[in-house]
C-alpha atoms as a PDB file:
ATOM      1  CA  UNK A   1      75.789 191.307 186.483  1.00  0.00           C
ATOM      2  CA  UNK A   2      72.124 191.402 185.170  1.00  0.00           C
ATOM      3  CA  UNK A   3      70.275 194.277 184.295  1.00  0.00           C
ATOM      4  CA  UNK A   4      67.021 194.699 182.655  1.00  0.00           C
ATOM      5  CA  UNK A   5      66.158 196.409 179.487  1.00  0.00           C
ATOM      6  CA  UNK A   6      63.700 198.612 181.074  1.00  0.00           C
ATOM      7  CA  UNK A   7      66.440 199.792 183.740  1.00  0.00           C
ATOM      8  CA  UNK A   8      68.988 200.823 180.637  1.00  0.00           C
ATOM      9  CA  UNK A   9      65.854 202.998 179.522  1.00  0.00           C
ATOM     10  CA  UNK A  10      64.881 204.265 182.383  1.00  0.00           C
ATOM     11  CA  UNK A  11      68.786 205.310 183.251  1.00  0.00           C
ATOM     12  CA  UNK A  12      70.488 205.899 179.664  1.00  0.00           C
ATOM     13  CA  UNK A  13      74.055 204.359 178.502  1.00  0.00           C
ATOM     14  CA  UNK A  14      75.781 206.466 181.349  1.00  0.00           C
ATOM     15  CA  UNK A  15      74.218 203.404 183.631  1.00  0.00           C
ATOM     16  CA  UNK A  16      76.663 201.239 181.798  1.00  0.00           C
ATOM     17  CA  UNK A  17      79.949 203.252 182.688  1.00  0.00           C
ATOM     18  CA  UNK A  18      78.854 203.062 186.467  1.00  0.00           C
ATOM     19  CA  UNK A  19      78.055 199.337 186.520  1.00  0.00           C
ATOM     20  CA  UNK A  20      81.039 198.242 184.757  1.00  0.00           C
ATOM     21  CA  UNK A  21      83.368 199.793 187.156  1.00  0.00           C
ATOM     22  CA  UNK A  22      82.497 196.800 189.462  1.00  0.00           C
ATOM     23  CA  UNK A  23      81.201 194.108 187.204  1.00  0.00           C
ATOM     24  CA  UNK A  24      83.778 192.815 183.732  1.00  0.00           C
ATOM     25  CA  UNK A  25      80.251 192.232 181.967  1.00  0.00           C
ATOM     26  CA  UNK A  26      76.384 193.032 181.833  1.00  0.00           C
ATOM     27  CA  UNK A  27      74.044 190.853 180.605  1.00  0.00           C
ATOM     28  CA  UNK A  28      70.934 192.648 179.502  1.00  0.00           C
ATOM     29  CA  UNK A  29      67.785 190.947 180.372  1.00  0.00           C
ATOM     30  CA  UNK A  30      64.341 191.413 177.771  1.00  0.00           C
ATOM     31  CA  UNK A  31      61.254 190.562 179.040  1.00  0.00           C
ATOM     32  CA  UNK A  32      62.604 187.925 181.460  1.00  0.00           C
ATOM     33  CA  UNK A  33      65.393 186.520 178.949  1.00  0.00           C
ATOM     34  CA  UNK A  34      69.305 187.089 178.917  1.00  0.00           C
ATOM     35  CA  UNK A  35      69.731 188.468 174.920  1.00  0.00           C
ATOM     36  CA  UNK A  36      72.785 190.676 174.960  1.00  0.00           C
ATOM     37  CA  UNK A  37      76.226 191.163 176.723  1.00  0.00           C
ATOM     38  CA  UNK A  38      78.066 194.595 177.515  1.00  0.00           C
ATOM     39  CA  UNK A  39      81.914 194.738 177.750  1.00  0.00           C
ATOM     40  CA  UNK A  40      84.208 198.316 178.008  1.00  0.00           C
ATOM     41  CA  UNK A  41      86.061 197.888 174.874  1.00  0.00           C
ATOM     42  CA  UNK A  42      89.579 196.609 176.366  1.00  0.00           C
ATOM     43  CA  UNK A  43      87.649 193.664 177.116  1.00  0.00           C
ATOM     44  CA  UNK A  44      86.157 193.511 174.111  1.00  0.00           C
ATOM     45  CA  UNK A  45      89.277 194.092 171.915  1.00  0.00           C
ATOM     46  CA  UNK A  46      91.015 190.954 174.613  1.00  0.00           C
ATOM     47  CA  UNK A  47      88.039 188.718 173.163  1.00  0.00           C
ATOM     48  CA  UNK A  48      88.222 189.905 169.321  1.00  0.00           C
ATOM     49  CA  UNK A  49      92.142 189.111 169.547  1.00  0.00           C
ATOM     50  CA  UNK A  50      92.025 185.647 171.338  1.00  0.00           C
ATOM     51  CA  UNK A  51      89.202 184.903 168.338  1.00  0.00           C
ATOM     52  CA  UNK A  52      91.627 186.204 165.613  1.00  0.00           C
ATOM     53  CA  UNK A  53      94.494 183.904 167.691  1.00  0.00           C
ATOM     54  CA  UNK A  54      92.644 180.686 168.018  1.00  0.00           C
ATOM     55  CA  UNK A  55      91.433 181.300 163.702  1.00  0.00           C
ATOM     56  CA  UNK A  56      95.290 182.122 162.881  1.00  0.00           C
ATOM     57  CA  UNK A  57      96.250 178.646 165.106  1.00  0.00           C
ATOM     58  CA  UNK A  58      93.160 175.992 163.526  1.00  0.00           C
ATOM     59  CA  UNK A  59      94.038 177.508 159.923  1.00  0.00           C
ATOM     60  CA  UNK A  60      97.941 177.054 160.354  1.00  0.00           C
ATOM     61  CA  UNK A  61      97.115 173.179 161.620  1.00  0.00           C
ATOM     62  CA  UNK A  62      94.479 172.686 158.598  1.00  0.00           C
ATOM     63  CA  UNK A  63      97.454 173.733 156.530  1.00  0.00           C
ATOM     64  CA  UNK A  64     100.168 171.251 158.486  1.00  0.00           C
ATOM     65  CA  UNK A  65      97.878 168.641 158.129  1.00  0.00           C
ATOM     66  CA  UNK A  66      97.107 169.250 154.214  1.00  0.00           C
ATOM     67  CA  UNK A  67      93.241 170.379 154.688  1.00  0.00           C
ATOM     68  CA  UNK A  68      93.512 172.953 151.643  1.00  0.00           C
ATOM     69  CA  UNK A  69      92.923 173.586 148.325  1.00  0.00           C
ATOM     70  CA  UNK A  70      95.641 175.222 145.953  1.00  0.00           C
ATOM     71  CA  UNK A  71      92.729 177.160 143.363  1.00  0.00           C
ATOM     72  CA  UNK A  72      92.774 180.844 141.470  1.00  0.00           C
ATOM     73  CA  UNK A  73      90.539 183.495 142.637  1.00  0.00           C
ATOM     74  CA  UNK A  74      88.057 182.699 139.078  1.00  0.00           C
ATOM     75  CA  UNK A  75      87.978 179.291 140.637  1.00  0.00           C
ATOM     76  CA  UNK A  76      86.879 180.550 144.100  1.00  0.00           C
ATOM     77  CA  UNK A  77      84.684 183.029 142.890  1.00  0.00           C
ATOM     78  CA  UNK A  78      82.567 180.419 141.027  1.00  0.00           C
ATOM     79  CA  UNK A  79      82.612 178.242 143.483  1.00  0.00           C
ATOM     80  CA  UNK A  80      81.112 180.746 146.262  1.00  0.00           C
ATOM     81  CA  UNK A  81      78.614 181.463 143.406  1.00  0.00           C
ATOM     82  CA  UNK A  82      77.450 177.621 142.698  1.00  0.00           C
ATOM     83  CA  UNK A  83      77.231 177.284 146.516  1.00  0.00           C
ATOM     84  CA  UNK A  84      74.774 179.706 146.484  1.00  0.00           C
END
């Protein structure tokens, strides 16, 4: 569902409570462009853990296929610092 920036002023935050007892996301529309997404935090929290899953999986394969570095946290450190 799309709602408009001017609609979320106009109404307050309450307006998101009532929408999202239909809808499993709002999009909020600025000046004619979609720029942000509302969830209720279950959904939200569903998201953040399938992210945290899928990083946990991709680093476990870099590390079964040998894409790593064995270094000590000096070496780290300066090497964040000369990327910069």
């Amino acid at each position: 569902m799309i709602v408009s920036a001017n609609e979320i002023k106009t109404k307050g935050v309450s307006f998101f409570s009532k929408l999202l007892e239909t809808a499993d996301e709002l999009i909020i529309n600025v000046r004619g462009k979609n720029k942000y997404v509302v969830l209720d935090m279950a959904r939200y929290q569903q998201f953040r853990q399938q992210e945290l899953d899928l990083a946990h999986m991709l680093a476990m394969q870099d590390i079964k296929e040998g894409r790593y570095k064995v270094q000590t946290a000096k070496e780290h450190a300066n090497e964040l610092i000369n990327a910069l």
